[in-house]
Protein backbone atom coordinates (compact mmCIF):
# COMPACT_ATOMS: atom_id res chain seq x y z
CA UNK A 1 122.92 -102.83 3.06
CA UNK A 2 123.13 -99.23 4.23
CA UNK A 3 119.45 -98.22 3.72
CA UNK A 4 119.03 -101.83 6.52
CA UNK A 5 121.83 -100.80 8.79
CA UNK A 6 120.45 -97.04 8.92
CA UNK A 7 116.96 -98.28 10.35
CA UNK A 8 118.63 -100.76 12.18
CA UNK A 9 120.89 -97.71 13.79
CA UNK A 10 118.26 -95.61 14.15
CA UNK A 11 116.15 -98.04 15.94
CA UNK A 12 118.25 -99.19 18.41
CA UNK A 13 119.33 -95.72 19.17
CA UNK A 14 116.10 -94.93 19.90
CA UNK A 15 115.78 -97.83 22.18
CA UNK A 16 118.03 -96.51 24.20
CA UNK A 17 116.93 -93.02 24.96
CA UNK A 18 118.46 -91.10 22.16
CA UNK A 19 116.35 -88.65 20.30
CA UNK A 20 117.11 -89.77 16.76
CA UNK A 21 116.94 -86.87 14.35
CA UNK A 22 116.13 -86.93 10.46
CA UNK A 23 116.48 -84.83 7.93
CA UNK A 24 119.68 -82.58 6.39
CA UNK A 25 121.59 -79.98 9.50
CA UNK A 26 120.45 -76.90 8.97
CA UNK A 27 122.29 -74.20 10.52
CA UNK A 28 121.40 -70.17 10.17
CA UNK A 29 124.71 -68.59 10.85
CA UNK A 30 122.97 -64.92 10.57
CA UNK A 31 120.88 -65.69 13.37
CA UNK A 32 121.64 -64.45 16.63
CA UNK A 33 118.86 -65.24 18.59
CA UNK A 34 118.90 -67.58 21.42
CA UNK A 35 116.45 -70.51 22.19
CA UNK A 36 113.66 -69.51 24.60
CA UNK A 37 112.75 -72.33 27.45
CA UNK A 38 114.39 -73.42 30.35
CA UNK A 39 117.61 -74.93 30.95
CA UNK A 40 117.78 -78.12 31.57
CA UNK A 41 119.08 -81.99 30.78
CA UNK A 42 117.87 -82.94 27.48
CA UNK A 43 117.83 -86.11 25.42
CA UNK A 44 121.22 -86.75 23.99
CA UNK A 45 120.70 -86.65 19.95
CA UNK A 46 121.64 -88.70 17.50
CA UNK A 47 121.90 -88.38 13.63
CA UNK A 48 122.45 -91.81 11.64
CA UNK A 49 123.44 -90.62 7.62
CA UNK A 50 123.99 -92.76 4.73
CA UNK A 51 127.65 -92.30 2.33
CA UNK A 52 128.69 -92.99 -0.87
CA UNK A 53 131.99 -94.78 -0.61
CA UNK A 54 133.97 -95.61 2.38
CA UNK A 55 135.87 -98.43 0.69
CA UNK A 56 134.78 -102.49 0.12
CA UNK A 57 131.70 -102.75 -2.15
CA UNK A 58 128.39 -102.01 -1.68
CA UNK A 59 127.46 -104.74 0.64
CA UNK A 60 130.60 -104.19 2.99
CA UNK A 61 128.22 -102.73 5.98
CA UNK A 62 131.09 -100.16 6.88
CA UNK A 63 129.65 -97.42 9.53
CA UNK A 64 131.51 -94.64 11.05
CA UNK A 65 130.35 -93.07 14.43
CA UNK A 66 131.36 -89.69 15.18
CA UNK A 67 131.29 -88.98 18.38
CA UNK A 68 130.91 -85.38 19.92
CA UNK A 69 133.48 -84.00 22.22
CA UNK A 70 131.58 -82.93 25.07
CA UNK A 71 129.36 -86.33 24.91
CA UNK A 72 129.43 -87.20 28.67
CA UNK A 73 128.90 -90.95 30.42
CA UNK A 74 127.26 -89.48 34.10
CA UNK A 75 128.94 -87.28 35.09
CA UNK A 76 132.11 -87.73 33.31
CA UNK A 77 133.58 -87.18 29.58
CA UNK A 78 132.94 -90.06 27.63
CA UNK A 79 136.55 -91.70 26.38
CA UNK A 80 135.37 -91.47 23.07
CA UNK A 81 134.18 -87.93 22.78
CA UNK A 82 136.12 -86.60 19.68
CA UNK A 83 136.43 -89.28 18.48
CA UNK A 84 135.42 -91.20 14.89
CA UNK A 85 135.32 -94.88 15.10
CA UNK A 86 135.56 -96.92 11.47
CA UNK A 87 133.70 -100.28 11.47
CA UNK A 88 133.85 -102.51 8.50
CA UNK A 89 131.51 -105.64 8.14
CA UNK A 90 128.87 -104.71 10.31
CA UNK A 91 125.60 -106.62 9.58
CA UNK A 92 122.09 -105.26 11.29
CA UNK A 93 122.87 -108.37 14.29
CA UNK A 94 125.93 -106.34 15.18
CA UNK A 95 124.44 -102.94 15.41
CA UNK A 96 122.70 -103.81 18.73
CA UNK A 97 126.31 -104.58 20.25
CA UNK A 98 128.17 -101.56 18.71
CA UNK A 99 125.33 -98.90 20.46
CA UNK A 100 125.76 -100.34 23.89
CA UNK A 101 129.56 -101.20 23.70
CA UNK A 102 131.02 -97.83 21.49
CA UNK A 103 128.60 -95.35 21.64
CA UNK A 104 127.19 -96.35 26.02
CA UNK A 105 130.55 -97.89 26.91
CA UNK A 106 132.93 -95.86 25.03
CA UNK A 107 134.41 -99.81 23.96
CA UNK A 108 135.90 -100.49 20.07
CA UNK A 109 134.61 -104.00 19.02
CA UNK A 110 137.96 -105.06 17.90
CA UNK A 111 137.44 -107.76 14.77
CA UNK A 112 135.13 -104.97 13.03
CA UNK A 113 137.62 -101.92 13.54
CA UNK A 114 138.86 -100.62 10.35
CA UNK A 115 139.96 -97.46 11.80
CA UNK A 116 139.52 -93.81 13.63
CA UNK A 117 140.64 -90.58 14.46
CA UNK A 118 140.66 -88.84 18.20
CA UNK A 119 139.76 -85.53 19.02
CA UNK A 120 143.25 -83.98 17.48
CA UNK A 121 142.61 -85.53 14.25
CA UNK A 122 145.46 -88.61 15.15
CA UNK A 123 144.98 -92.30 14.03
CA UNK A 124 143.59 -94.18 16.57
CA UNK A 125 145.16 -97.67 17.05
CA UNK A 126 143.96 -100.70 19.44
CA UNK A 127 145.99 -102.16 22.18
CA UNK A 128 145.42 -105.81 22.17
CA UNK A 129 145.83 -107.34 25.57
CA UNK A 130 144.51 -110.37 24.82
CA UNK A 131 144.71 -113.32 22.34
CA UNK A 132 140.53 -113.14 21.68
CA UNK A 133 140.54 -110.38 19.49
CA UNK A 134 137.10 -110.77 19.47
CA UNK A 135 136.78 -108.89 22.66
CA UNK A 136 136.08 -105.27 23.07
CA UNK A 137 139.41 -103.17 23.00
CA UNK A 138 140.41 -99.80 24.57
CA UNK A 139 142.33 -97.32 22.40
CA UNK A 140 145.95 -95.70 23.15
């Protein structure tokens, strides 16, 4: 399942404007020299990686989104930014719906949420307002 949901990920990402990177981070901490170019609005990026063992079996389609803390929607902080978001159950139809509802929207698709932490490292838990717990949910 993971190898499908990556590509799946990965594709719609890329759909929608993200710069989809591959590969392991590298970073040169001994390096102090700066990037040469102009300043300016890039593409946001986005890095979809594979894990072990989240819990479930190997089939359970569970994805976690990390989400960076100065990610911005316009102008303003996104109200996920800090945040990691726990889905269990996701198949390759959902991953369309969890890019544009978590990741554009800053919305948790209730029925797959396992889980999440905010930016100080607290459990996130949804407020349900409604009975249709099917709906997108914001966090408190």
């Amino acid at each position: 399942m993971a190898p499908v949901l990556q590509t799946e990920f990965e594709d719609k990402l890329e759909m929608e404007g993200f710069d989809v990177l591959h590969g392991p981070v590298q970073v040169n901490l001994g390096d102090k020299q700066g990037i040469q170019g102009e300043i300016g609005e890039g593409k946001t990026t986005a890095r979809v990686g594979l894990i072990s063992h989240i819990g479930g079996h190997k089939f359970a389609g569970n994805v976690i989104i990390y989400l960076p803390p100065d990610l911005k929607m316009g102008d303003a902080p996104h109200p996920l930014a800090g945040c990691g978001i726990w889905y269990g159950r996701v198949d390759p139809k959902n991953v369309e719906g969890i890019v544009k509802e978590t990741i554009l929207k800053g919305n948790v698709v209730a029925d797959m949420f396992r889980g999440g932490i905010d930016a100080e490292h607290k459990m996130l838990r949804i407020r349900l307002d409604t009975p249709d717990s099917r709906q997108t949910k914001t966090l408190q």
